[in-house]
Protein backbone atom coordinates (compact mmCIF):
# COMPACT_ATOMS: atom_id res chain seq x y z
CA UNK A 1 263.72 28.54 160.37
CA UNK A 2 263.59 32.54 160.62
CA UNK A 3 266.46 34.42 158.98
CA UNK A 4 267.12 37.37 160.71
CA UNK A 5 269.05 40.42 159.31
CA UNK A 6 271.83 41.73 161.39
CA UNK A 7 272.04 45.41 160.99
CA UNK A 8 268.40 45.75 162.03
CA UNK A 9 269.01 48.19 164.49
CA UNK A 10 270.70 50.45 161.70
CA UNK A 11 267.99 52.55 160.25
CA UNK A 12 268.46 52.92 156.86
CA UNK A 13 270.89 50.40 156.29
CA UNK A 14 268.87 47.98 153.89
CA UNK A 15 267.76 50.24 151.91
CA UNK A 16 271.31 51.54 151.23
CA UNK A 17 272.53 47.39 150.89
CA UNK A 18 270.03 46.71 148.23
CA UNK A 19 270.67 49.91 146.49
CA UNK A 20 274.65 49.42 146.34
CA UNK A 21 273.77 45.69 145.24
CA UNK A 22 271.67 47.11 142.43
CA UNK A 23 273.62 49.59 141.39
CA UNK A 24 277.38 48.20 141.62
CA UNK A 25 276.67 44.64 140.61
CA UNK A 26 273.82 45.34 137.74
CA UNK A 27 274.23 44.22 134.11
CA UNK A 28 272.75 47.08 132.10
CA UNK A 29 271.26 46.73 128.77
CA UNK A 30 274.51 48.53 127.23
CA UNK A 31 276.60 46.27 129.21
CA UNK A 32 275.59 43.44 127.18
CA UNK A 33 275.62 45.17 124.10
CA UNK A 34 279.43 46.36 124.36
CA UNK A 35 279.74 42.23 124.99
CA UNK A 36 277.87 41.87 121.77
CA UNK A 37 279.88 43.81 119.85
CA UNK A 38 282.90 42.65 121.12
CA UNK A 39 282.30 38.93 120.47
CA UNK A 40 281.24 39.69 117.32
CA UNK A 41 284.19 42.06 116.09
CA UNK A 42 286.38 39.11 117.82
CA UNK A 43 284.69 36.19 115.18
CA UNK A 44 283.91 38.78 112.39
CA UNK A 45 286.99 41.31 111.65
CA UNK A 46 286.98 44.95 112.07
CA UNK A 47 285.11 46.49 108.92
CA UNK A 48 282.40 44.05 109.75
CA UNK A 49 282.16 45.54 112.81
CA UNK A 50 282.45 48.94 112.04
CA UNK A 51 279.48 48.22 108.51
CA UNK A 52 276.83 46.44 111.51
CA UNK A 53 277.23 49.03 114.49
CA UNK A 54 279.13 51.64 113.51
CA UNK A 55 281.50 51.84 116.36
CA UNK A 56 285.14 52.93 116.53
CA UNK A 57 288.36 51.15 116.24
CA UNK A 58 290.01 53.07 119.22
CA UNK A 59 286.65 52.58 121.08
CA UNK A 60 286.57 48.79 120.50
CA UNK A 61 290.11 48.79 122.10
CA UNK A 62 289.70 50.63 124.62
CA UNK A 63 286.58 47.72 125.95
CA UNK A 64 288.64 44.68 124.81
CA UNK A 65 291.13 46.42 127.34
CA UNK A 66 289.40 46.94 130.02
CA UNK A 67 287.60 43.52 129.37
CA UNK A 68 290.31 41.73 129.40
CA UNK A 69 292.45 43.58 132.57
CA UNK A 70 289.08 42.77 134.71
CA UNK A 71 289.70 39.05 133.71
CA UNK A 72 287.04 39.08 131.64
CA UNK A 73 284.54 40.06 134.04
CA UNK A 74 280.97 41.47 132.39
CA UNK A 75 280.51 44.14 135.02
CA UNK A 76 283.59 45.90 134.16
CA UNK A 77 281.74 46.78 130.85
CA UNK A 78 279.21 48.99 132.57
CA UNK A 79 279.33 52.73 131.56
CA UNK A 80 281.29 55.20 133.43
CA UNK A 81 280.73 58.85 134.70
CA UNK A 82 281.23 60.82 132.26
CA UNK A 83 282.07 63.34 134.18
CA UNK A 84 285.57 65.51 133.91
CA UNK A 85 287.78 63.84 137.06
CA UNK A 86 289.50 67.44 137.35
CA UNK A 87 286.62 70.07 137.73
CA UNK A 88 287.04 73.99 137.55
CA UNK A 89 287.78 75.45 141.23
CA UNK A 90 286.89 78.66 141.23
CA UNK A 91 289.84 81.35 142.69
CA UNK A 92 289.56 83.99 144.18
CA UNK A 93 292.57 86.39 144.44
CA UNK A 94 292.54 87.10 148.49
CA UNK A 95 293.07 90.93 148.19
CA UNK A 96 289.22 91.42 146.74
């Protein structure tokens, strides 16, 4: 049997499905490190934490939290944009 793919009259279109599959659903390297290092600070304590990987106590909250609010989902652990959310707009007076 011959699968077909339905949007194949959309140019374009599986390329952007495979890249959005990639890119939003993609366990990174880092991903599985910040899992890492959360399992282990769970079993191990704090200072233990802190002596093997040198990583914050606010920043080890701040994964648990958003670990644990995704239901413990892996792919919530993927890094961010770092990006500022609120950006300079530049303004200019309307008399010049």
């Amino acid at each position: 049997m011959q699968i077909g793919f339905k949007y194949h009259k959309c140019s374009g279109f599986g390329r952007l499905y495979s890249y959005a599959i990639k890119h939003n659903y993609m366990i990174t390297k880092e991903t599985k490190q910040r899992l890492k290092i959360l399992l282990f600070w769970k079993e191990y304590g704090l200072k233990a934490t802190f002596d093997a990987f040198k990583v914050k106590r606010s920043t080890l909250y701040n994964w648990w939290n958003i670990y644990e609010n995704s239901e413990h989902n892996i792919d919530s652990l993927n890094p961010r944009s770092q990006a500022r959310i609120n950006r300079n707009k530049r303004d200019i007076h309307p008399l010049f």
